[in-house]
Protein backbone atom coordinates (compact mmCIF):
# COMPACT_ATOMS: atom_id res chain seq x y z
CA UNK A 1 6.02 26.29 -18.69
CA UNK A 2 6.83 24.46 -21.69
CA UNK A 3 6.13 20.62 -22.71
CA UNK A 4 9.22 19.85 -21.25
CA UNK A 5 9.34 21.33 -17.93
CA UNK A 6 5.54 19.77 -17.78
CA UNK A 7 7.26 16.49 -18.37
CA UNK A 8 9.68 16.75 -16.35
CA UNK A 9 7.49 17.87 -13.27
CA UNK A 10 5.09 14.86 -14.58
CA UNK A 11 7.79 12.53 -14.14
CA UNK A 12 8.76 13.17 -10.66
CA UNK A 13 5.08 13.31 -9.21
CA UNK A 14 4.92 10.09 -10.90
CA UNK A 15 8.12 8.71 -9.02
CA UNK A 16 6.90 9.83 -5.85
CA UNK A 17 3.71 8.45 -6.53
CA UNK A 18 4.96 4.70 -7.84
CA UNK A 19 7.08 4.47 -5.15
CA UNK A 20 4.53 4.85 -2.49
CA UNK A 21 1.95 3.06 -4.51
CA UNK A 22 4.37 -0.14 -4.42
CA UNK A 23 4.54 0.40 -0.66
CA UNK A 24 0.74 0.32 -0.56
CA UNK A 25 0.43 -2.40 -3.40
CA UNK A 26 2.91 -5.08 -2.09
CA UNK A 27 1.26 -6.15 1.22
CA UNK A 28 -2.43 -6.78 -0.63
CA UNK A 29 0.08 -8.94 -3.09
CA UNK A 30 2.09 -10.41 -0.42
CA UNK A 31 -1.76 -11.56 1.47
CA UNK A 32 -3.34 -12.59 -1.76
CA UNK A 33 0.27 -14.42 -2.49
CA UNK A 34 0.16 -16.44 0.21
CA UNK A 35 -2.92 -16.60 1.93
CA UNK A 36 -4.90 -16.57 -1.04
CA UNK A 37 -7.23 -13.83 -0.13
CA UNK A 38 -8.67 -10.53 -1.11
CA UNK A 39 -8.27 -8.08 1.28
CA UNK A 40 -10.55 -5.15 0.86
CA UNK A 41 -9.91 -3.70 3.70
CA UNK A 42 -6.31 -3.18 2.89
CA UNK A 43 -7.11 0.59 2.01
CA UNK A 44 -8.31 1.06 5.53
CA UNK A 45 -5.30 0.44 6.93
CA UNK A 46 -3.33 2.92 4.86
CA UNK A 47 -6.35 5.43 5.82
CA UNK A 48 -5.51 4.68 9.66
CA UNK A 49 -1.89 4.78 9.50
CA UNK A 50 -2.51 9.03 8.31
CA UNK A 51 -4.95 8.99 11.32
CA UNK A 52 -2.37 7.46 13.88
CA UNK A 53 0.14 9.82 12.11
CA UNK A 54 -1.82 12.90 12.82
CA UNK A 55 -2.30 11.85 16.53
CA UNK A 56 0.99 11.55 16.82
CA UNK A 57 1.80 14.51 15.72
CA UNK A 58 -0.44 16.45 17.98
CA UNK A 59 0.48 14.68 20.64
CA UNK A 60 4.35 14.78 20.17
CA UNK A 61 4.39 18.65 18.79
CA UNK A 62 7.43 18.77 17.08
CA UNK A 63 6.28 17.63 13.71
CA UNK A 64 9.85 15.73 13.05
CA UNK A 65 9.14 13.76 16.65
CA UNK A 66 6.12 13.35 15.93
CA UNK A 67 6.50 12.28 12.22
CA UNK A 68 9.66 9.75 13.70
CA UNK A 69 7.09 8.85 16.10
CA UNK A 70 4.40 7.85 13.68
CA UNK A 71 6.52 5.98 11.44
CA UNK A 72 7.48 3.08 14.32
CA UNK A 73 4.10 3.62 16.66
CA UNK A 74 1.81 3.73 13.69
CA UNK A 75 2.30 0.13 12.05
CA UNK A 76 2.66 -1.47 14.72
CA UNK A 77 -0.59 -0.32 15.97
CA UNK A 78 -2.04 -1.11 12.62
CA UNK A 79 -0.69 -4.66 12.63
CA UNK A 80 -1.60 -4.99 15.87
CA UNK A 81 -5.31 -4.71 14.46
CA UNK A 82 -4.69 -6.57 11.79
CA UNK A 83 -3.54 -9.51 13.64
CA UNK A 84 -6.48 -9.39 15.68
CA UNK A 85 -9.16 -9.27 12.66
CA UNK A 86 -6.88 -12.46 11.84
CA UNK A 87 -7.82 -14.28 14.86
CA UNK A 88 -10.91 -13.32 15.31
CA UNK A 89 -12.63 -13.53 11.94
CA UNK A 90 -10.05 -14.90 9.41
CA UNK A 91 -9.01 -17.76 11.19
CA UNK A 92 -12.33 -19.01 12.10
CA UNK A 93 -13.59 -18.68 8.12
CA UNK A 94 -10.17 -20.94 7.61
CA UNK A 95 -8.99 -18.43 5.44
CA UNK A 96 -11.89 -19.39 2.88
CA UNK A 97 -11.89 -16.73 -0.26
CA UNK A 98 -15.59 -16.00 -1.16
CA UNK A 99 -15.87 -15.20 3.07
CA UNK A 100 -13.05 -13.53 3.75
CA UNK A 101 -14.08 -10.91 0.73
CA UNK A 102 -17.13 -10.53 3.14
CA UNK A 103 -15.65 -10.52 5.94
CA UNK A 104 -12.94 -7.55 4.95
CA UNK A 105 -16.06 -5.74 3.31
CA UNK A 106 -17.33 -6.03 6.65
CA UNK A 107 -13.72 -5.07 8.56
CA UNK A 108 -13.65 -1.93 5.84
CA UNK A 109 -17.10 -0.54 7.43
CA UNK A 110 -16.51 -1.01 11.31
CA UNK A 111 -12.54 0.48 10.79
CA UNK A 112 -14.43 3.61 8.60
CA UNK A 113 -17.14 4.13 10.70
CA UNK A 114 -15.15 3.71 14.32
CA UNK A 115 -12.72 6.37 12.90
CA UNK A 116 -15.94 8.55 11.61
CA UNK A 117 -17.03 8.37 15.31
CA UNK A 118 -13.92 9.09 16.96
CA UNK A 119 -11.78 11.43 14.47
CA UNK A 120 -14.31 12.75 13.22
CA UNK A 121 -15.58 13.80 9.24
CA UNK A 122 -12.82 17.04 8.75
CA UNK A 123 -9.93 16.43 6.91
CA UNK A 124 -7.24 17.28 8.95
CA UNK A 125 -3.44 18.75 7.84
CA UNK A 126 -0.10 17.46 9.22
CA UNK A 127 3.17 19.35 9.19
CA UNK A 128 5.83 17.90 7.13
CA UNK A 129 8.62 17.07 9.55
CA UNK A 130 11.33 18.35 7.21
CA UNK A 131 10.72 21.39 4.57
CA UNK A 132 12.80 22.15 1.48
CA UNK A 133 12.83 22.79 -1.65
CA UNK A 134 14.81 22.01 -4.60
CA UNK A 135 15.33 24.94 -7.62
CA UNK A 136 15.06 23.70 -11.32
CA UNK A 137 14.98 26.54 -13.48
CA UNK A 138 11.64 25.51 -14.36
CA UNK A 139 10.18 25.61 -10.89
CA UNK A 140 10.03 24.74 -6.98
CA UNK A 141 10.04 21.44 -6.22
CA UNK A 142 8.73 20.20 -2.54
CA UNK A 143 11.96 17.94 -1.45
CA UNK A 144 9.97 16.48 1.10
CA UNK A 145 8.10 14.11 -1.70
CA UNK A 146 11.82 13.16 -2.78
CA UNK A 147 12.49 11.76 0.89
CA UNK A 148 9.05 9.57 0.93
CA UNK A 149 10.32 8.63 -2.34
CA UNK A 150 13.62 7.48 -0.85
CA UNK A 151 12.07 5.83 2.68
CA UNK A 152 9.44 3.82 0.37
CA UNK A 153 12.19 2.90 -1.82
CA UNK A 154 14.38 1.46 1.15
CA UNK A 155 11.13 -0.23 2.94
CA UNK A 156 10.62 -2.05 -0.34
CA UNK A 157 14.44 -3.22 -0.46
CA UNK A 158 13.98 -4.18 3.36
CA UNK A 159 10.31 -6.21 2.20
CA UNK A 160 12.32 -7.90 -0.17
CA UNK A 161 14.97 -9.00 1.82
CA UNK A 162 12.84 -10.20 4.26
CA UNK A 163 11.58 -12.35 1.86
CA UNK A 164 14.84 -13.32 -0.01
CA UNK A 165 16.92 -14.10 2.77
CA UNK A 166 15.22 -14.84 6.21
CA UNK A 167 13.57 -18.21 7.56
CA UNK A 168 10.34 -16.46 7.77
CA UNK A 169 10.51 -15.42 3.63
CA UNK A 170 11.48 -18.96 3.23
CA UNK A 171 8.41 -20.30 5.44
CA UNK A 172 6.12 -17.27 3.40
CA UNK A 173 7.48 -18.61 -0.01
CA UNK A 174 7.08 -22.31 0.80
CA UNK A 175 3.30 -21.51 1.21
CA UNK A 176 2.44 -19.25 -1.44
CA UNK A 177 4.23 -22.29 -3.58
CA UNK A 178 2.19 -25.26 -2.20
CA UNK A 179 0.77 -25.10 2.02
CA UNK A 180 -0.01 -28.74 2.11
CA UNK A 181 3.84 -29.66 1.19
CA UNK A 182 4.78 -27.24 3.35
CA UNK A 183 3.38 -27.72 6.35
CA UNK A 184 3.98 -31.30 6.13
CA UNK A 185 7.67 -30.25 6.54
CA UNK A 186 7.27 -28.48 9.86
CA UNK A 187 6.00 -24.33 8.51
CA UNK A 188 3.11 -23.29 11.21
CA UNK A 189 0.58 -22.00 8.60
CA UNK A 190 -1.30 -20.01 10.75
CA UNK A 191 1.36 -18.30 12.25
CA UNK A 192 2.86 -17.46 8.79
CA UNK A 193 -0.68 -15.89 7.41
CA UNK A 194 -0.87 -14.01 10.98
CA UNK A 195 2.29 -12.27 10.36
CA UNK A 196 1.07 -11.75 6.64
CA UNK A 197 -1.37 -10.41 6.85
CA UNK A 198 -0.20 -8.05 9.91
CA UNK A 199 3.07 -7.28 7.42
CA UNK A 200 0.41 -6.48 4.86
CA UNK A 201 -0.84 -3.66 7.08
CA UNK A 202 1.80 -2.38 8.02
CA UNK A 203 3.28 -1.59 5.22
CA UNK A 204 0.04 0.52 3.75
CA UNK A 205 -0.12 1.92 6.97
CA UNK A 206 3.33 3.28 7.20
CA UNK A 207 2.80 4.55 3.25
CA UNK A 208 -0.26 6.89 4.98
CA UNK A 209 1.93 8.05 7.29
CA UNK A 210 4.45 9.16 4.60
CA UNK A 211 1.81 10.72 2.51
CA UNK A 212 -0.24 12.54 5.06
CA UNK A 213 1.99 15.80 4.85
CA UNK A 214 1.34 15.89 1.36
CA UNK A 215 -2.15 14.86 1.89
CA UNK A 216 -4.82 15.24 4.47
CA UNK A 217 -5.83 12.62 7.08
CA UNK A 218 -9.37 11.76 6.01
CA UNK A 219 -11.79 8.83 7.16
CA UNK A 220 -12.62 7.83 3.62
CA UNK A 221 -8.69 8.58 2.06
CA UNK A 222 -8.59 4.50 1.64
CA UNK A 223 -10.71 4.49 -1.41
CA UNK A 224 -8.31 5.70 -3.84
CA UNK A 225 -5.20 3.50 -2.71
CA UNK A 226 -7.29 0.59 -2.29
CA UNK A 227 -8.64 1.02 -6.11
CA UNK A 228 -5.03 1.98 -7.54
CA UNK A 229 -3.05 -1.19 -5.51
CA UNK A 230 -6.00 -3.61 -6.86
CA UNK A 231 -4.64 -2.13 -10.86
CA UNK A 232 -1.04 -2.77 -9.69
CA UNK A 233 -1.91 -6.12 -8.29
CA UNK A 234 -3.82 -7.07 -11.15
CA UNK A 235 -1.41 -6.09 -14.10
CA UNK A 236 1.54 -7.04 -11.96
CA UNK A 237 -0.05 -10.60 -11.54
CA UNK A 238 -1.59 -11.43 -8.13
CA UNK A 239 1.04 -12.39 -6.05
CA UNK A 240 4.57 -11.64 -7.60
CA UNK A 241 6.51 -9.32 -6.28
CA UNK A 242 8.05 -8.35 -9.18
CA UNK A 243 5.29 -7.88 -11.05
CA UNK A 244 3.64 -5.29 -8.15
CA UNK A 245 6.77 -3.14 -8.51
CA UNK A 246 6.67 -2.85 -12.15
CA UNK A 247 3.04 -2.50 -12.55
CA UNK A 248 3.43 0.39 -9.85
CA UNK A 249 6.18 1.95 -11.44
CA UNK A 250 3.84 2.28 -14.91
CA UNK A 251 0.73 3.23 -13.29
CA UNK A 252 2.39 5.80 -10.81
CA UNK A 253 4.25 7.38 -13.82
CA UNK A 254 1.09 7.13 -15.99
CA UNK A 255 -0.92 8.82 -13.33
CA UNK A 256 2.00 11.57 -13.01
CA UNK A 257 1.73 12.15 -16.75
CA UNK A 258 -1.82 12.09 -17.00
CA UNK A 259 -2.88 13.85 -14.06
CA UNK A 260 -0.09 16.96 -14.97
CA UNK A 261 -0.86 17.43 -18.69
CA UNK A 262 -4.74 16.36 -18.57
CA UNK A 263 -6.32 15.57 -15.29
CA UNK A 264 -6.34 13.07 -11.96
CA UNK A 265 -10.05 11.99 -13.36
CA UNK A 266 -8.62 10.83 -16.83
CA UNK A 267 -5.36 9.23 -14.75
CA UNK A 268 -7.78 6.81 -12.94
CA UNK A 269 -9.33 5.65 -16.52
CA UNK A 270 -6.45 5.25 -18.28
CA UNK A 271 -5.13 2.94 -15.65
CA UNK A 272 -8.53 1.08 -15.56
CA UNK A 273 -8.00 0.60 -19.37
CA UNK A 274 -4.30 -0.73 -18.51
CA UNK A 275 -6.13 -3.30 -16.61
CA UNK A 276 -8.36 -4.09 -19.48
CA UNK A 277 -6.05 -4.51 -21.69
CA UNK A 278 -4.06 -7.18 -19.23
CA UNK A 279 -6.56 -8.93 -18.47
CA UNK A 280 -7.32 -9.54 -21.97
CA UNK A 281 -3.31 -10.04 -23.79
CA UNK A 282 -2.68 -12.01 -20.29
CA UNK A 283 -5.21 -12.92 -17.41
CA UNK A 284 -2.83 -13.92 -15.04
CA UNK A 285 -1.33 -10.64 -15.23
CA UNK A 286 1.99 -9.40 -16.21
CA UNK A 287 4.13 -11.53 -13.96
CA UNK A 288 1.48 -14.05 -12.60
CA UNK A 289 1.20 -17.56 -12.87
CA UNK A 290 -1.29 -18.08 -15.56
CA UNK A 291 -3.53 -21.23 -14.40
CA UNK A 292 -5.07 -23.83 -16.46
């Protein structure tokens, strides 16, 4: 092919990519946001929504049951985790940043190594649940990756309404802004960074179980979208929404670009370098609040 049907293939793998990489991206903003912590574990939970996705599908059989299947049973198991790592280790740190960083290092391990034990080391394959493709006169293109496209891109509009327009975005936003002033007027604090940090989870685990058919489930597939939502956070600016959707619109597309003309490799380290340069022209990121 020529430069531009390489371009043009670039840009849609970076679509597909950005898209789910928001996904992924916007709960670790949405805990760091509002509860104020780092989550490390957060690619852990994208890793064991593939996991649930592929038990599902081998337990359902039809891979679009099993695939419909996944997509409700799968967060919800995964939040259902995620709440209790809340109130069992979170909530008795009081939420406190340098130990919660420990604590998720620690949460990272015992998820990894309990799925290591029970899944197994083998990469394992899921069936897409719908197969087609679309004819350029270039090339094939897989239109599966154009619906995970589309589902991320409605799960994002749904995250921000939630947040825009519901009591519980207005009790989330009230204490990302300022929790003492906010729970002097009546907002359950706890609660609210339960259901965080459970939303959080849920939303990278339902991005593992869109990308599993394209991917394989794997007990150590959290590494790379834990690494690549910590660049979008960080450019984006820790905590804005905005800013996570931008930044993962640039990095996904620069990773599509990259990765087609050069290599995946050089992808990663030119969005490391993005970061770089950020955190130099603005610390607090591209949409942050920059703090005295």
């Amino acid at each position: 092919m020529s430069f531009g049907p390489h371009l043009f293939l670039a840009l849609l793998e970076g679509t597909v990519s950005a898209f789910v990489l928001a996904l992924t991206a916007l709960g670790l903003s949405l805990v760091f946001g509002v509860m104020r912590i780092v989550n490390v574990a957060h690619g852990e939970f994208f890793m064991l929504g593939a996991v649930f996705a592929w038990l599902c599908a081998s337990l359902i059989g039809s891979p679009l049951g099993g695939f419909l299947f996944a997509l409700v049973a799968a967060p919800l198991a995964v939040g259902a985790i995620a709440l209790a790592a809340d109130r069992l280790v979170l909530r008795r740190l009081h939420y406190h940043p340098e130990g919660t960083i420990v604590a998720t290092i620690g949460l990272l391990y015992i998820i990894q190594q309990a799925v290591l034990t029970l899944y197994g080391p083998d990469a394992r394959p899921v069936a897409a649940p719908v197969y087609f493709r679309l004819e350029f006169p270039w090339f094939g293109y897989s239109g599966y990756k154009l619906v995970v496209a589309a589902i991320s891109a409605l799960l994002l509009a749904a995250t921000w309404w939630l947040l825009a327009h519901t009591r519980l975005g207005l009790y989330m936003r009230a204490a990302q802004q300022d929790l003492e002033m906010a729970q002097a007027f009546g907002v359950p604090a706890r609660r609210i960074y339960a259901i965080v940090f459970a939303l959080g989870a849920m939303l990278a685990a339902t991005a593992g179980v869109l990308v599993v058919p394209i991917q394989q489930a794997h007990y150590l597939m959290g590494l790379d979208p834990l690494l690549l939502s910590f660049i979008v956070v960080i450019i984006g600016g820790l905590g804005s929404v905005k800013g996570t959707l931008v930044a993962a619109l640039v990095v996904g597309l620069s990773d599509g670009i990259v990765s087609v003309f050069f290599s995946p490799t050089l992808a990663k380290i030119v969005a490391t370098l993005l970061v770089a340069a950020v955190l130099v022209v603005r610390p607090g990121g591209l949409f942050g609040e920059e703090r005295a």
